[in-house]
Protein backbone atom coordinates (compact mmCIF):
# COMPACT_ATOMS: atom_id res chain seq x y z
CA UNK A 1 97.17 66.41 135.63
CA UNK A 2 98.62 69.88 134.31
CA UNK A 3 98.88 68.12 130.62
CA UNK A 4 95.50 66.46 130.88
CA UNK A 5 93.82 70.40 131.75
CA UNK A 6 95.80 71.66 128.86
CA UNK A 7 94.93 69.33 126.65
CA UNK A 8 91.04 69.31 127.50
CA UNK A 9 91.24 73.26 127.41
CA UNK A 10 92.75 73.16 123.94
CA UNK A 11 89.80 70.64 122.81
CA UNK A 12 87.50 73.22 123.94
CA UNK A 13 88.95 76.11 122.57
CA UNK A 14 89.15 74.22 118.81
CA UNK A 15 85.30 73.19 119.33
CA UNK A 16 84.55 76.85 119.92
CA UNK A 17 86.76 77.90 117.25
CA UNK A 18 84.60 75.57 114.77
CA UNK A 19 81.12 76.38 116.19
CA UNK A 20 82.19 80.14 115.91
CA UNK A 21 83.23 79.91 112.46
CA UNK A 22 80.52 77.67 111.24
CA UNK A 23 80.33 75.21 107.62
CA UNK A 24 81.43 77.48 104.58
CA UNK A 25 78.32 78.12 102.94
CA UNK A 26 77.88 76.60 99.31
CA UNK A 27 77.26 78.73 96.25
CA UNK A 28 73.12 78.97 96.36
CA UNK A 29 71.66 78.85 92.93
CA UNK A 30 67.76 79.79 93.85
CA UNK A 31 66.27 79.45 90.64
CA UNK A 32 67.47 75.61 90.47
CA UNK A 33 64.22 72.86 90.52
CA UNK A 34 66.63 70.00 90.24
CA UNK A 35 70.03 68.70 90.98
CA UNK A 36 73.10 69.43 88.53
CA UNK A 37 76.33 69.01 89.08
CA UNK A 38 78.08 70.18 86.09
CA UNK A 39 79.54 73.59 86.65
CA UNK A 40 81.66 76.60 85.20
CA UNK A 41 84.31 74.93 86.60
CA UNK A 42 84.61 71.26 85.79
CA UNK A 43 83.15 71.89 82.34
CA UNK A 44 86.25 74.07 81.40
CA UNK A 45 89.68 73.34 82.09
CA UNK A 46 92.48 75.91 81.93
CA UNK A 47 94.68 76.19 79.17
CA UNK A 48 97.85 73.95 79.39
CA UNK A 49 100.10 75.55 82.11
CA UNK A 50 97.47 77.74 83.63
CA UNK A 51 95.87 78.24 87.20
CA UNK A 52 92.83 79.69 88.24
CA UNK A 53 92.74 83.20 89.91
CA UNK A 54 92.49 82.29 93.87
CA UNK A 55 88.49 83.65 94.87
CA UNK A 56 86.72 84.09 98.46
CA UNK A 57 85.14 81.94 99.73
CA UNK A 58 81.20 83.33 98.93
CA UNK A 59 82.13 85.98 96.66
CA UNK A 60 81.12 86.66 93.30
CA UNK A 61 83.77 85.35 91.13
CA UNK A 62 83.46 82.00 93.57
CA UNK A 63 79.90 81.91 92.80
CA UNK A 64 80.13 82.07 88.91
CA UNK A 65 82.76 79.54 88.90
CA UNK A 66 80.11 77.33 90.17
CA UNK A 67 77.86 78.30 87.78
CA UNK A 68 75.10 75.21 86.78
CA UNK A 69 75.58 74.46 83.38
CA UNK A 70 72.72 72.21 80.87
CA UNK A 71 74.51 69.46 79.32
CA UNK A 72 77.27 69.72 76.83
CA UNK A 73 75.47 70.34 73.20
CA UNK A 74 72.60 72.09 74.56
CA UNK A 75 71.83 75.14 72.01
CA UNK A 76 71.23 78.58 73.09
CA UNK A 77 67.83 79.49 72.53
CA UNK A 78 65.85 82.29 72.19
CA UNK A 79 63.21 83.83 74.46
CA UNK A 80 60.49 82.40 72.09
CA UNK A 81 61.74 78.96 71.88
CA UNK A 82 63.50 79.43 68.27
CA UNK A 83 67.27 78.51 68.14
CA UNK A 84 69.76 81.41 68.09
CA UNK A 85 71.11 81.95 64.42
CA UNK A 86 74.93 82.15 65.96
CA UNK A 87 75.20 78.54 67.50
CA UNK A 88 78.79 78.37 66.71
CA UNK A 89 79.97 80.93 69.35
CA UNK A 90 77.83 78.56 72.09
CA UNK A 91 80.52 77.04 73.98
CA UNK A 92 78.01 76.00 76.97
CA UNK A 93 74.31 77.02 78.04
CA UNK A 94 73.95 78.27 81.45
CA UNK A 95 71.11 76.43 83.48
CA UNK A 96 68.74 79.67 84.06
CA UNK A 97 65.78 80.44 82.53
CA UNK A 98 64.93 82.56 79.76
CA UNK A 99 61.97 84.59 80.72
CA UNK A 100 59.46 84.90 78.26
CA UNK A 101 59.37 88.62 77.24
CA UNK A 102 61.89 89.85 74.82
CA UNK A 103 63.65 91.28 78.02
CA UNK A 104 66.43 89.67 79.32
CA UNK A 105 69.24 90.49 76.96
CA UNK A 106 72.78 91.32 77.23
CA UNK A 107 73.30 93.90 79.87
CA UNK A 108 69.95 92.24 81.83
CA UNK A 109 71.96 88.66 81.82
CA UNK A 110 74.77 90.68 83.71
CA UNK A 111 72.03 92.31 85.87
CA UNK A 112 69.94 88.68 86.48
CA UNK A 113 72.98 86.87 87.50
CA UNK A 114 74.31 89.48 90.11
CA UNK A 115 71.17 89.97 90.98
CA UNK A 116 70.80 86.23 91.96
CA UNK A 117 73.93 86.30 93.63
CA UNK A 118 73.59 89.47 95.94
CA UNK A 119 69.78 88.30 96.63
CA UNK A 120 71.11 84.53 97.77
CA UNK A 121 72.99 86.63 100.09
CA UNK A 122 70.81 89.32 100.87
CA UNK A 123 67.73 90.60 99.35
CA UNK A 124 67.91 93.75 100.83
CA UNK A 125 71.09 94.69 98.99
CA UNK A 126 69.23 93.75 95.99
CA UNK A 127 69.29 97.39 93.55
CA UNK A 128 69.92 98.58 90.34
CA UNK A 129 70.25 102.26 88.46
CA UNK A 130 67.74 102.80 85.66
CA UNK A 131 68.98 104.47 82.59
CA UNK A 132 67.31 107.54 83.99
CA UNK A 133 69.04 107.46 87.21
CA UNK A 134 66.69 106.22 89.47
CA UNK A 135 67.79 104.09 91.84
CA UNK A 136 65.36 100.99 91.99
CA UNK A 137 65.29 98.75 94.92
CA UNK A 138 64.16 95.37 95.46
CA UNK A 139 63.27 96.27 98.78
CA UNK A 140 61.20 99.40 97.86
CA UNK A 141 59.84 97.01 95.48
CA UNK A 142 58.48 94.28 97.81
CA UNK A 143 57.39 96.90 100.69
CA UNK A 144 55.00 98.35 97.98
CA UNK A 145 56.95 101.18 96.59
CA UNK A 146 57.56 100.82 92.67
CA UNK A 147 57.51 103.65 89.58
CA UNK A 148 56.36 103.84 86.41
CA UNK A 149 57.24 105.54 83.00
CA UNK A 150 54.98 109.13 81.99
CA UNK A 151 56.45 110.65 79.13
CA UNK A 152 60.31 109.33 79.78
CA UNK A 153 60.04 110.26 83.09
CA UNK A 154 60.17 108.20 86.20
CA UNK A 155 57.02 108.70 88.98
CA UNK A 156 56.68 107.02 91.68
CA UNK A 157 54.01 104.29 92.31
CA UNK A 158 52.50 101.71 94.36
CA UNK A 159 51.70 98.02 94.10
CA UNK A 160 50.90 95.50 96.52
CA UNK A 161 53.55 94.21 99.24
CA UNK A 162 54.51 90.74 99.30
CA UNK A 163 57.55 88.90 100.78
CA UNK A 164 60.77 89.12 99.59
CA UNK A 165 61.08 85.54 98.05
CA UNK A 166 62.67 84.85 95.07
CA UNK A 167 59.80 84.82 93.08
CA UNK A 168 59.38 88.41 93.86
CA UNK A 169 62.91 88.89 92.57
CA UNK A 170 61.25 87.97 89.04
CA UNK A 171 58.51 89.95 88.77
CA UNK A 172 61.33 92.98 90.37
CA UNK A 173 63.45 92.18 87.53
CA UNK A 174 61.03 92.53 84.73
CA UNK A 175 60.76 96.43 85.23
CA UNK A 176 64.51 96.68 85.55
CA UNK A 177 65.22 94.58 82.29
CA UNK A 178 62.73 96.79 80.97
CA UNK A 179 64.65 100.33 82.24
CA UNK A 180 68.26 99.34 82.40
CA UNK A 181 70.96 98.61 80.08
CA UNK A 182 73.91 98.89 79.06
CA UNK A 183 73.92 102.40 79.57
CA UNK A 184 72.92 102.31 83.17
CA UNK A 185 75.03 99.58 83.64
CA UNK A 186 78.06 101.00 82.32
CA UNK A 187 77.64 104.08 84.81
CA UNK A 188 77.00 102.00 87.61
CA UNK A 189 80.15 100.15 87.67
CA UNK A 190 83.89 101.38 87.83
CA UNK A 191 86.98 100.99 85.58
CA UNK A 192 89.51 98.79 85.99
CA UNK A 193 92.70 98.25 83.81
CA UNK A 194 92.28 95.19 81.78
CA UNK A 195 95.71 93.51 82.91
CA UNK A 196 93.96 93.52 86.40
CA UNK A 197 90.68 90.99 85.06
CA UNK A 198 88.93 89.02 87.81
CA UNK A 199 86.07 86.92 87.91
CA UNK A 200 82.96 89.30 87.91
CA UNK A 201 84.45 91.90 85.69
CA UNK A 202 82.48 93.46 82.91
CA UNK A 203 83.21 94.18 79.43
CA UNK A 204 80.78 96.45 78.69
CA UNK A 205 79.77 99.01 75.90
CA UNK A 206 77.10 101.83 76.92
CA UNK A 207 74.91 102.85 73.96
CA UNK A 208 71.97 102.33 71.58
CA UNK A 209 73.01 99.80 70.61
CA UNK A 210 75.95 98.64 73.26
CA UNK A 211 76.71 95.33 74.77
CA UNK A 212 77.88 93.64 77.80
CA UNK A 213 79.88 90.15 78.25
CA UNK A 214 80.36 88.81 81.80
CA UNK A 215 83.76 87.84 82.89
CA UNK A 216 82.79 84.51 84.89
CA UNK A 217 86.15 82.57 85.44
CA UNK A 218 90.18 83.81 85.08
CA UNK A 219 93.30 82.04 84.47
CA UNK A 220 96.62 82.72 84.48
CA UNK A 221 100.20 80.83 83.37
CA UNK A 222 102.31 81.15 86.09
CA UNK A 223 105.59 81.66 84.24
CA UNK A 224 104.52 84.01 81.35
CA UNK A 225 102.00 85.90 83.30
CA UNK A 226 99.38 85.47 80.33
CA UNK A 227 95.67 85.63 81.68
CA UNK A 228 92.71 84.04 79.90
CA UNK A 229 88.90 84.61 80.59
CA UNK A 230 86.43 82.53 80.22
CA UNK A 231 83.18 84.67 78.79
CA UNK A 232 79.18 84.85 79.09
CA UNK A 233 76.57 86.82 77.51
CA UNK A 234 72.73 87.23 75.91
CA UNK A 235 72.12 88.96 73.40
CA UNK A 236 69.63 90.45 71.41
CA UNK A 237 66.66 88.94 71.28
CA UNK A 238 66.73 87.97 74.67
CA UNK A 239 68.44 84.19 74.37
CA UNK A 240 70.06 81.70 76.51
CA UNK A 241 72.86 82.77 78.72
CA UNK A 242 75.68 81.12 77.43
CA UNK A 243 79.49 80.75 77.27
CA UNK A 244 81.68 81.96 74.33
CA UNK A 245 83.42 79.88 72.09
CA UNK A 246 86.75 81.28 71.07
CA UNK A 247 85.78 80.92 66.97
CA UNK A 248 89.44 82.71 66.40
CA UNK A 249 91.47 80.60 68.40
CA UNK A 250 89.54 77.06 68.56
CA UNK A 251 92.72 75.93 70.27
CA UNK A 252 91.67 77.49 73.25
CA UNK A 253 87.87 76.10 73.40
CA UNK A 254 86.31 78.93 75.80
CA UNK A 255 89.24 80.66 77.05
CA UNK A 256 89.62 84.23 75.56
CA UNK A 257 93.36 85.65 75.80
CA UNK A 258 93.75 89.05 77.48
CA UNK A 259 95.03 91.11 75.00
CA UNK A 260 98.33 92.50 76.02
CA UNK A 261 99.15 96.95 76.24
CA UNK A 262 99.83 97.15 72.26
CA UNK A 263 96.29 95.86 71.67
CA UNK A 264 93.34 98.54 71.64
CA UNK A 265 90.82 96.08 71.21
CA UNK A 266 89.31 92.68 72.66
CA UNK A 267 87.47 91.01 69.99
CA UNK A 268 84.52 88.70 70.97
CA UNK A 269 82.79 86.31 68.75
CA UNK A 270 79.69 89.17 68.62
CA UNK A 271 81.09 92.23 69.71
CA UNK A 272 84.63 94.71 69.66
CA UNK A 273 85.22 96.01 73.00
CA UNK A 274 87.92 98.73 73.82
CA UNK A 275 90.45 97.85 76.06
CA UNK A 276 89.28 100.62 78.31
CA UNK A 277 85.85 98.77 78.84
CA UNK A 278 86.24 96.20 81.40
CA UNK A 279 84.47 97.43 84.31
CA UNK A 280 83.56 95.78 88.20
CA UNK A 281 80.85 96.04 90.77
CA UNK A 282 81.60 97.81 93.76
């Protein structure tokens, strides 16, 4: 009798356990209409003899891994429907939309996607620094409190309230497309050493003009210790957010190698960073 109580106790105690802990919550990708199951992840294997970087469960890198992509040979357009001139760096286009106003270019892709991410999570953490400073919420925004722009400086302003759905998020991001960038950007996130690269990292250049690529997936051989990166970007106009092909090493496909200490560069198919440029959200 003594076993059968121990053993019904223990059933109890591991249905707890599960109700407590609850289903691990897929990757949400709210601007999706329609099923796709091609991702980040099964699109692009790692280089021979490579692992991916272990990721939380529901954390950013986790959630770009998974990133939708269109299918393989889609071009990168731009916001106006033309094709962008550079279709030889397009190693894959990410399934998001382009809005239609010249807006939503390099450092904005950066700012849409973790925006996505931290608003499938929760809205209310939803905010971004304008070049000016001004922090800009997406809560502010939705409650009725906005700003606008009188000679280069920031006021504040009202507009109507709505809910915070993710169609608000749109219309929240066109004013912050239009106010941020890479310079903003740059300032809002913090240095880390390049050797140190995870999914979510930032290389990013703050200036007229500057530029931002997205680190969305890491891999590293085991034995040597060499990490790779797999990169995405817009660019200007504001174009398809896409993956880089490695034009330099086509051996590679999309995976960049992390330039080791005696290298003061990483080159990109459309931009030199410094190695001191890789940068991460809080």
């Amino acid at each position: 009798m003594a076993i059968i109580n121990l053993l019904f106790l223990a059933s109890v105690l591991s249905l707890l356990a599960g109700i407590s802990a609850g289903p691990v919550a897929k990757p949400a990708y709210l601007w999706l209409n329609h099923a796709n199951d091609a991702t980040l992840a099964t699109r692009f294997p790692t280089p021979k003899g490579c692992q991916r970087l272990a990721v939380t469960a529901g954390s950013w890198g986790e959630w770009l891994r998974g990133l939708p992509l269109r299918p393989a040979g889609t071009q990168a357009r731009l916001f106006d429907g033309k094709l962008k001139d550079r279709q030889d760096v397009v190693a894959a286009v990410v399934d998001i939309d382009v809005p239609p106003q010249d807006l939503q270019q390099c450092a904005d892709a950066v700012i849409r996607l973790r925006a996505e991410y931290v608003f499938s999570h929760d809205p209310n953490k939803v905010h971004f620094h304008l070049t000016t400073g001004y922090d800009f919420w997406f809560s502010d925004f939705v409650a009725g409190r906005t700003f606008r722009v009188a000679n280069e400086e920031v006021l504040p302003a009202t507009r109507p309230a709505e809910a915070p759905t993710h169609a608000a998020l749109a219309r929240y991001l066109v004013p912050t497309f239009g106010y941020a960038g890479t310079k903003s950007l740059s300032r809002e996130l913090r240095p880390v050493p390049l050797p140190q690269v995870q999914p979510g990292d930032v290389l990013i250049h703050g200036g007229a003009p500057g530029h931002a690529v997205l680190v969305v997936d890491v891999a590293e051989n085991p034995t040597t210790h060499q990490k790779y990166v797999l990169l995405a970007q817009s660019y200007m106009p504001a174009q398809s957010i896409h993956v880089l092909r490695n034009i330099d090493a086509p051996a590679l496909g999309a995976w960049f190698a992390v330039p080791g200490p005696a290298v003061a560069e990483f080159n990109t198919p459309e931009w030199t960073f410094a190695r001191e440029e890789l940068k991460r959200f809080e």
